[in-house]
N, C-alpha and C. Protein backbone atom coordinates (compact mmCIF):
# COMPACT_ATOMS: atom_id res chain seq x y z
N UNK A 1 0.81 -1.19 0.00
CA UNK A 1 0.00 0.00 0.00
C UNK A 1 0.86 1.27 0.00
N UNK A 2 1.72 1.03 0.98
CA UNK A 2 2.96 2.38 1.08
C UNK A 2 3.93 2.27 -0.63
N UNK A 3 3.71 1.12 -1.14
CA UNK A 3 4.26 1.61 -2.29
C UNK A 3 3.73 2.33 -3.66
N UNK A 4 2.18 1.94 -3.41
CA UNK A 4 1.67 2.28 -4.34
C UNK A 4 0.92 4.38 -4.37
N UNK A 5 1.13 4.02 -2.84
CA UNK A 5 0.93 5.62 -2.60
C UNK A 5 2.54 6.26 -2.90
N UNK A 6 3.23 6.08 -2.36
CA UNK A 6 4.43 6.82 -3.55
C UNK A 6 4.48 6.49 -4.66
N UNK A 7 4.42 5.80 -5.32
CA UNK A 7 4.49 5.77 -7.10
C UNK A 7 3.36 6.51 -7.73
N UNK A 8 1.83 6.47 -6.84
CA UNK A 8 0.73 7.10 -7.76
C UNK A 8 1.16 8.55 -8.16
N UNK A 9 0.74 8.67 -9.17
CA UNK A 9 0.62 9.96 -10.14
C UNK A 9 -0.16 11.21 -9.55
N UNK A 10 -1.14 10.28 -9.06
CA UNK A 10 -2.14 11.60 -8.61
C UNK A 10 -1.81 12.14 -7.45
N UNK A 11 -1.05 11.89 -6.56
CA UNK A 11 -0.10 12.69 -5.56
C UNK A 11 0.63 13.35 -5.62
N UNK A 12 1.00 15.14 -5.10
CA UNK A 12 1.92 15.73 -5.66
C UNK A 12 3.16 14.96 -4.79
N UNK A 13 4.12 15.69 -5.31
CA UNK A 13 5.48 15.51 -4.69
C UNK A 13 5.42 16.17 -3.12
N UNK A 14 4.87 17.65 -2.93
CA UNK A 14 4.50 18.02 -1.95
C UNK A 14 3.86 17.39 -1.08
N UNK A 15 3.03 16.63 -1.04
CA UNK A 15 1.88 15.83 -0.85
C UNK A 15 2.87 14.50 -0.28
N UNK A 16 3.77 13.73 -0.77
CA UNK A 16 4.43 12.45 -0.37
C UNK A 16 5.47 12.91 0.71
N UNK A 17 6.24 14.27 0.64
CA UNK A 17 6.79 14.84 1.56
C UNK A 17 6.66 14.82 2.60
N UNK A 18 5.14 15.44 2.80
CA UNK A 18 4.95 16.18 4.36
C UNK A 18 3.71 14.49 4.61
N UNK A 19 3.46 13.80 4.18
CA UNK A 19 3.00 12.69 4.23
C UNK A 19 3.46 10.89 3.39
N UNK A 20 4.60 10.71 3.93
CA UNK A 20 5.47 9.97 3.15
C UNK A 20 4.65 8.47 2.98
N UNK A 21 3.38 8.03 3.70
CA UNK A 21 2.85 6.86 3.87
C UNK A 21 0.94 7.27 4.29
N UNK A 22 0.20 6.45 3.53
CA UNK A 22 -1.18 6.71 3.91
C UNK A 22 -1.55 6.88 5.32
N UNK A 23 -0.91 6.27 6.01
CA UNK A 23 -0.91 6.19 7.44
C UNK A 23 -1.17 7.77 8.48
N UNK A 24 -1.95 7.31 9.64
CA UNK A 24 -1.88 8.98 10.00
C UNK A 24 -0.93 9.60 10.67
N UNK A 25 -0.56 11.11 9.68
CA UNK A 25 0.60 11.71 10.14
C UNK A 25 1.73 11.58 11.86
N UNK A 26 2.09 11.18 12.21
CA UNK A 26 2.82 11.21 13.65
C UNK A 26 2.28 12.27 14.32
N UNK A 27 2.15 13.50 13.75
CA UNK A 27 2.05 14.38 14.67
C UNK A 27 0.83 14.47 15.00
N UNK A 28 -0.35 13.67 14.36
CA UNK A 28 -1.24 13.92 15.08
C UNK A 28 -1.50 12.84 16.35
N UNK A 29 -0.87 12.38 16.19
CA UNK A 29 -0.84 11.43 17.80
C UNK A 29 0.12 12.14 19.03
N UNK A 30 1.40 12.83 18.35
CA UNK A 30 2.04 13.63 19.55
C UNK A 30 1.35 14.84 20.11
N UNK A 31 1.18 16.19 18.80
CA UNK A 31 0.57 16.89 19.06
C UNK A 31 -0.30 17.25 20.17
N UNK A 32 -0.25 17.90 20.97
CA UNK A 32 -1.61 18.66 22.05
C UNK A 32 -2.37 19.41 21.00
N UNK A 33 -3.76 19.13 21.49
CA UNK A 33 -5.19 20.06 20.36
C UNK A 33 -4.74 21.33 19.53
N UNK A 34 -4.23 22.36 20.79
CA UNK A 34 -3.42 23.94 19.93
C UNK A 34 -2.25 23.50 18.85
N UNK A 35 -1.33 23.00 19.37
CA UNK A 35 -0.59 22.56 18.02
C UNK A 35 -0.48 21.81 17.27
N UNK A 36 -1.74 20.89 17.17
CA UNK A 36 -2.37 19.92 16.08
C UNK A 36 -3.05 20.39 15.16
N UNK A 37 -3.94 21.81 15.61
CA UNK A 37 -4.39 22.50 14.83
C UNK A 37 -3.82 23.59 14.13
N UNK A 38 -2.97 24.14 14.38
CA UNK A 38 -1.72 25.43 14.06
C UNK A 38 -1.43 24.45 12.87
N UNK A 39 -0.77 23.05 13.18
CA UNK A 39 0.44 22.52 12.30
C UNK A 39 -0.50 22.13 11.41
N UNK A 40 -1.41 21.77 11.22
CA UNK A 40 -2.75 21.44 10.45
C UNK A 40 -3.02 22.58 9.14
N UNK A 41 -3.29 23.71 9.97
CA UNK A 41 -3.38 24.55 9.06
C UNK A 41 -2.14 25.48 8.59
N UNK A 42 -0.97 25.25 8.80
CA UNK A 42 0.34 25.16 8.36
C UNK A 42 0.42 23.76 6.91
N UNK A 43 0.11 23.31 7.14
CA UNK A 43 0.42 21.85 5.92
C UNK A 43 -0.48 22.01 5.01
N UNK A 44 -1.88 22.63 5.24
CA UNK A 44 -2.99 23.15 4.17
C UNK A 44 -3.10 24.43 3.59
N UNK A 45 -2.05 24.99 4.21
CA UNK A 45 -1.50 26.43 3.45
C UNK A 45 -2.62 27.25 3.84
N UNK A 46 -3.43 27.61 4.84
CA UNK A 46 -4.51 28.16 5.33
C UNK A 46 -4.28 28.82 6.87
N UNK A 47 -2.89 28.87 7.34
CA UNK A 47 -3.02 29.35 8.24
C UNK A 47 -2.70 30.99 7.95
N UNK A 48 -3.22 31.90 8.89
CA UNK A 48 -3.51 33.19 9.20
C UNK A 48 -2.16 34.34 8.99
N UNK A 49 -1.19 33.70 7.66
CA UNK A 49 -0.11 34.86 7.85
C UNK A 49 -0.48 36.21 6.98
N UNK A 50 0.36 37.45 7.50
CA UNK A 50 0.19 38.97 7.29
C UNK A 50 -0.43 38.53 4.87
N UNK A 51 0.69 37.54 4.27
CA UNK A 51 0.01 37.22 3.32
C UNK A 51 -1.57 36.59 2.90
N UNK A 52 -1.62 35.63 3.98
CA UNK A 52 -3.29 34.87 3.92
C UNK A 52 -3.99 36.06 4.30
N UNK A 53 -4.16 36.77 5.50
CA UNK A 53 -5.10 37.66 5.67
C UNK A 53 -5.24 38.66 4.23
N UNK A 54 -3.75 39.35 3.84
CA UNK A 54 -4.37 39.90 2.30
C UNK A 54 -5.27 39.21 1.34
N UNK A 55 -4.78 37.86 0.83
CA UNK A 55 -6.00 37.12 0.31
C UNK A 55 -7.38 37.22 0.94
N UNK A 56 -7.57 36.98 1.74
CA UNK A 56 -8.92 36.80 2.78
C UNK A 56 -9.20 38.53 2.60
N UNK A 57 -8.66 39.74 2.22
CA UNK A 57 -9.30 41.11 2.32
C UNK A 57 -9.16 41.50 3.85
N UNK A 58 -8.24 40.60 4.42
CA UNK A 58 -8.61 41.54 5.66
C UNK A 58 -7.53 42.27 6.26
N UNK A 59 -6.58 42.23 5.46
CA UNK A 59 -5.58 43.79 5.84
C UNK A 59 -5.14 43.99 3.80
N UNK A 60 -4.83 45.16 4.34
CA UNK A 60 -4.24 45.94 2.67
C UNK A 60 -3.09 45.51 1.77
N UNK A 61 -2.38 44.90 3.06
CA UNK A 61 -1.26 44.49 2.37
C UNK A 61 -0.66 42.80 2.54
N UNK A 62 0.30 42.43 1.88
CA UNK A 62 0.71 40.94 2.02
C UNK A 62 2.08 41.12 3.00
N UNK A 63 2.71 42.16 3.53
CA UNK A 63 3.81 42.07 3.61
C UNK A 63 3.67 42.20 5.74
N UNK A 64 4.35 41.65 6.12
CA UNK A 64 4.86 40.83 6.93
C UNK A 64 4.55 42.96 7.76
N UNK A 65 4.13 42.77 9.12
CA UNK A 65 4.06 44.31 9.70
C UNK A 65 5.06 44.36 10.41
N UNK A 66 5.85 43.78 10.69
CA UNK A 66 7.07 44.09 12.32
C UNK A 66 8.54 43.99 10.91
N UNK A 67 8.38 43.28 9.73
CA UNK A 67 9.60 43.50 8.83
C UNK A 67 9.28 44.15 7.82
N UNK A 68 10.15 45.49 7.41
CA UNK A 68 9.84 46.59 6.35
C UNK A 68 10.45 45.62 5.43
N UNK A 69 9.19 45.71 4.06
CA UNK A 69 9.49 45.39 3.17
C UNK A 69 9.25 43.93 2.52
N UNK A 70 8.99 43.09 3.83
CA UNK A 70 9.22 41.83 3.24
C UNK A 70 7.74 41.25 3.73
N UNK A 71 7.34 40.36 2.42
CA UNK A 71 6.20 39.53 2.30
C UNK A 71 5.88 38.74 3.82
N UNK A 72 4.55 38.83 3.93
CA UNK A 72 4.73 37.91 5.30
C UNK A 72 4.33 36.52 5.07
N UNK A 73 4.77 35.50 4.05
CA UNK A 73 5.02 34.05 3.84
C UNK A 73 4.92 32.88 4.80
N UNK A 74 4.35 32.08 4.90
CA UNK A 74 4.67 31.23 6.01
C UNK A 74 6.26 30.85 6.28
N UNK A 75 6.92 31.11 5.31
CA UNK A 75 8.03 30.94 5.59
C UNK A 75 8.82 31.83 6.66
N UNK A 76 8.47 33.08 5.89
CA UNK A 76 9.15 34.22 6.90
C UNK A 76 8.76 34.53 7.88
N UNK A 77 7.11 34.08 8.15
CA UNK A 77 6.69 34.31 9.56
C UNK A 77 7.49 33.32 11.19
N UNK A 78 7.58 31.94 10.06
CA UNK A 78 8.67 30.99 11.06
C UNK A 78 9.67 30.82 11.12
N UNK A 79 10.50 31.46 9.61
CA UNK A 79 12.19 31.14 10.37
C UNK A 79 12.60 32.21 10.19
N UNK A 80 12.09 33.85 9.89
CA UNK A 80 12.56 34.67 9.21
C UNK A 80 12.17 35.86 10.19
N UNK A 81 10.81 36.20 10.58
CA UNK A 81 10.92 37.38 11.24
C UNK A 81 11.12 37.61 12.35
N UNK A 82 11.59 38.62 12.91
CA UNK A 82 12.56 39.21 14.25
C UNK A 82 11.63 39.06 15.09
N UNK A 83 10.09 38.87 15.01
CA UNK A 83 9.03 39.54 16.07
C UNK A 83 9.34 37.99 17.20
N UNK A 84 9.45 36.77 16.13
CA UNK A 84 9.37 35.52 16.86
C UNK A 84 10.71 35.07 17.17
N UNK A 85 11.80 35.62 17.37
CA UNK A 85 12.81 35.32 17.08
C UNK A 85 13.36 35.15 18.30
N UNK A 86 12.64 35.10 19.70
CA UNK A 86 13.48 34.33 20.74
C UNK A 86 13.08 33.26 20.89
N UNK A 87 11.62 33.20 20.03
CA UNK A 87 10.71 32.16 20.58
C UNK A 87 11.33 31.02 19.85
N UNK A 88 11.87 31.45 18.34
CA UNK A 88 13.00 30.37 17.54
C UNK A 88 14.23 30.41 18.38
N UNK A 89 14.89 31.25 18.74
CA UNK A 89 16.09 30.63 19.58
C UNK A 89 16.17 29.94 20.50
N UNK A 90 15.00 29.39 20.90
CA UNK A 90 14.58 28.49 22.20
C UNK A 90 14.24 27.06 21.76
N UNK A 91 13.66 27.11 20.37
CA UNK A 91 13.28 25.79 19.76
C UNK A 91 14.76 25.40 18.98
N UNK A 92 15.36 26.36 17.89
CA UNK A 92 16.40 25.54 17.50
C UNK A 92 17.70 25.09 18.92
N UNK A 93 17.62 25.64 20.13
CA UNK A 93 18.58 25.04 20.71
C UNK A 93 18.25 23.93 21.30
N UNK A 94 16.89 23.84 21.90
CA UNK A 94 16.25 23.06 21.97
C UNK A 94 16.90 21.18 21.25
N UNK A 95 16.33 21.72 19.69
CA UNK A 95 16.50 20.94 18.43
C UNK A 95 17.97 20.34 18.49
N UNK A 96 18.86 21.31 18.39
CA UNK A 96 20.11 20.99 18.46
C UNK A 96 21.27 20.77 19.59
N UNK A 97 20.14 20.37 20.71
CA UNK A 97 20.65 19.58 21.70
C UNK A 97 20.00 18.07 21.78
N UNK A 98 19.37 17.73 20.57
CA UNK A 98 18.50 16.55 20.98
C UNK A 98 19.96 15.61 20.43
N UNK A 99 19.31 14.29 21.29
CA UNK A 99 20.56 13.03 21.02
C UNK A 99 19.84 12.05 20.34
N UNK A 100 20.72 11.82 19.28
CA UNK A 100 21.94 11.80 19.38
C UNK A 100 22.65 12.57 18.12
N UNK A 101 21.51 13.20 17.75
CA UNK A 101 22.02 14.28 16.68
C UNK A 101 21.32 15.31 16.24
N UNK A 102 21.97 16.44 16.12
CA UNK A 102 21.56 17.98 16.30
C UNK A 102 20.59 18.02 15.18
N UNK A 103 19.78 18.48 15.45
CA UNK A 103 18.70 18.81 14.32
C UNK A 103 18.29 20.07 13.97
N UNK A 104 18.30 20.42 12.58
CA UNK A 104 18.10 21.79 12.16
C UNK A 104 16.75 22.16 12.08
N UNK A 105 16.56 23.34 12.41
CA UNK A 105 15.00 24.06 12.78
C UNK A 105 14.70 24.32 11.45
N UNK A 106 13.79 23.58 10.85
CA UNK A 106 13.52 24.12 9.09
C UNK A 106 11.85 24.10 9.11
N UNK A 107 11.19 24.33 7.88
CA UNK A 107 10.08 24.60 7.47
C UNK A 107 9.23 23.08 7.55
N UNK A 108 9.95 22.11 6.72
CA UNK A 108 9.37 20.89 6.57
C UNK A 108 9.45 20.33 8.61
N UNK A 109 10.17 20.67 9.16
CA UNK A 109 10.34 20.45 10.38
C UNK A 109 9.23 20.71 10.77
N UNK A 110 8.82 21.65 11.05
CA UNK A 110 7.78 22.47 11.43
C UNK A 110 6.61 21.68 10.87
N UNK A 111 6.48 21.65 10.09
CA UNK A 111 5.51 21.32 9.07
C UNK A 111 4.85 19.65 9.46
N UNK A 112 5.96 19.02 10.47
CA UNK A 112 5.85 18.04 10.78
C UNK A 112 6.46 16.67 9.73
N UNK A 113 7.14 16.79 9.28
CA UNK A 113 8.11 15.44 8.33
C UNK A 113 9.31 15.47 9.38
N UNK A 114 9.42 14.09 8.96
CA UNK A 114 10.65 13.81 9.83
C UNK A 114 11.79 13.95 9.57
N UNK A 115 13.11 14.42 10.47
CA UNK A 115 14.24 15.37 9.98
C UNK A 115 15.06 14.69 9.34
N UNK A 116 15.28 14.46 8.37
CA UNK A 116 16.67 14.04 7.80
C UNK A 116 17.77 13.38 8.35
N UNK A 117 18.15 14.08 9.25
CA UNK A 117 19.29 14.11 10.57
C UNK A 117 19.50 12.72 10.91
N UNK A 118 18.04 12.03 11.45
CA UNK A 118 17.80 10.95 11.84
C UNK A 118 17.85 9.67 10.97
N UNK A 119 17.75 10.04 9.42
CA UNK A 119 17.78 9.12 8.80
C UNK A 119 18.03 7.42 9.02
N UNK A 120 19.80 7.66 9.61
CA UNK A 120 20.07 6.55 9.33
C UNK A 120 20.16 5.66 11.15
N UNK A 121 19.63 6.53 11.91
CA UNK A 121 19.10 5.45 12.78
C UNK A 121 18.05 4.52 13.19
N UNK A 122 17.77 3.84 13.90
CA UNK A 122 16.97 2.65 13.79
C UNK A 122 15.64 3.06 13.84
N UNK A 123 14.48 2.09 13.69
CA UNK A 123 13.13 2.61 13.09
C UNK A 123 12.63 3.35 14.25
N UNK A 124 12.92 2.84 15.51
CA UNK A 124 12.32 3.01 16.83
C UNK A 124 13.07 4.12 17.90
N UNK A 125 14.30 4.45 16.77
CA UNK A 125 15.25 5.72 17.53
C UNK A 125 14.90 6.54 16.42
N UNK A 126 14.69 6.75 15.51
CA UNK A 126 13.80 7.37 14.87
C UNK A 126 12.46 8.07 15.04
N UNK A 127 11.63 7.08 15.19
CA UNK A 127 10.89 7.84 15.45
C UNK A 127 10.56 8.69 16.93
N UNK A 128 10.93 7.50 17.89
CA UNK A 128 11.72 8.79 19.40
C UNK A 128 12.00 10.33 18.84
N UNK A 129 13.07 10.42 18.02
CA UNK A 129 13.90 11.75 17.74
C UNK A 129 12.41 12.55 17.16
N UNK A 130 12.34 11.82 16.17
CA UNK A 130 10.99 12.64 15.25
C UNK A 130 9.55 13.49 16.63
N UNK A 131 9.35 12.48 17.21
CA UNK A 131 8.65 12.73 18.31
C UNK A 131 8.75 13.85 18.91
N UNK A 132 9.75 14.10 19.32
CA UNK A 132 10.66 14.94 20.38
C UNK A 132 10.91 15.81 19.29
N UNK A 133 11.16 16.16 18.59
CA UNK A 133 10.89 17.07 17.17
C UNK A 133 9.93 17.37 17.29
N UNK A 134 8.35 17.03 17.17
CA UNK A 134 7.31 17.41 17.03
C UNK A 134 6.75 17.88 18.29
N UNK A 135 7.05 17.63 19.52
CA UNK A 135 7.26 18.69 20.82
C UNK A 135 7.74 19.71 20.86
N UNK A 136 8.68 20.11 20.44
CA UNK A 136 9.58 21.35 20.63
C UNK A 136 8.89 21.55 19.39
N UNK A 137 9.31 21.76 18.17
CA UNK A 137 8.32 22.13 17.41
C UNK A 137 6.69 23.21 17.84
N UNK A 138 5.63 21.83 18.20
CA UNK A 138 4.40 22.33 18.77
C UNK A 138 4.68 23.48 19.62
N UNK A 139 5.79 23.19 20.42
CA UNK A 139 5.72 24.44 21.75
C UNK A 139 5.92 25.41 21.21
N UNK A 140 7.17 25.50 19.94
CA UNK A 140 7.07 26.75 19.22
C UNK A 140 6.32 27.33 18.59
N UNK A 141 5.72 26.59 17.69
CA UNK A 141 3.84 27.27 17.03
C UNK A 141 2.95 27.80 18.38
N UNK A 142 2.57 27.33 19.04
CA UNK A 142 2.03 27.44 20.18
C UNK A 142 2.41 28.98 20.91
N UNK A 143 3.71 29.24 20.66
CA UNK A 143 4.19 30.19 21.49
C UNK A 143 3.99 31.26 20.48
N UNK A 144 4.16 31.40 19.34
CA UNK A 144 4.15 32.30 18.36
C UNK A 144 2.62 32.43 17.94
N UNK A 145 1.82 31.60 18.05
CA UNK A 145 0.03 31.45 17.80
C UNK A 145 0.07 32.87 18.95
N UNK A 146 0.30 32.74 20.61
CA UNK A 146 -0.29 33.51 21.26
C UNK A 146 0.45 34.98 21.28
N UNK A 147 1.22 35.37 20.50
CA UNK A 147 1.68 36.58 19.67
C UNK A 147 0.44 36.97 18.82
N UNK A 148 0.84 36.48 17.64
CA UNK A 148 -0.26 36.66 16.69
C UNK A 148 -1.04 35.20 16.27
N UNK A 149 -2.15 35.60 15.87
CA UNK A 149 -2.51 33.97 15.41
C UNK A 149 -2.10 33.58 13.90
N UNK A 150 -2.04 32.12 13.98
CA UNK A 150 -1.67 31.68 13.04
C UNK A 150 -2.68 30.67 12.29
């Protein structure tokens, strides 16, 4: 079944990424309710950044309010702007104290896929790490939701 869902056609590439197996995502079993739902609407491209609200008509502009100049992207709202930026220095050290190998604070991270980093250890130290990823993670959406929402 897991093979035929990666080979089908009708799946994007995006789509096998942030969901590598039919199975339900990990994070919704780690997740607490607030950051099951944040990371939810993070992966459906529907959560509440300075860009989505322009779509939605409900501010004038797309661009990010605490950084001059720059789009407010889901990207830049999580690894990019200054407003959240202790609340990221707390998760990537976090990240890059986990054992038995440092893990980088990225988008697909966030997003809930499992880090790279871990690859080549065993299925069950794996997914431990991934886990513990998706904690620190959550706490960080979570912490940046009660800033602004997301």
């Amino acid at each position: 079944m897991i093979r035929d869902w990666q080979s089908s056609l009708r799946v994007k590439s995006k789509a096998k990424k942030l969901k590598p197996s039919p199975d339900l995502p990990l994070y919704l079993h780690v997740d607490t309710q607030p950051a099951r739902t944040i990371r939810a609407r993070l992966r459906f491209g529907v959560a509440l950044t300075p860009q989505r609200r322009h779509l939605y008509r409900k501010s004038e502009t797309p661009n990010c309010p605490h950084c001059v100049g720059k789009v407010g992207t889901t990207t830049h709202v999580l690894l990019d702007c200054h407003r959240y930026r202790p609340q990221r220095i707390i998760a990537s050290d976090s990240l890059r104290t986990l054992s038995p190998v440092p893990i980088q604070l990225t988008l697909d991270l966030l997003l809930g896929v499992a880090p790279p980093e871990a690859a080549y250890l065993s299925a069950r130290r794996r997914t431990r790490v991934h886990e513990d990823c998706l904690t620190i993670t959550g706490s960080y959406l979570q912490a940046i939701n009660k800033i602004d929402f997301l």
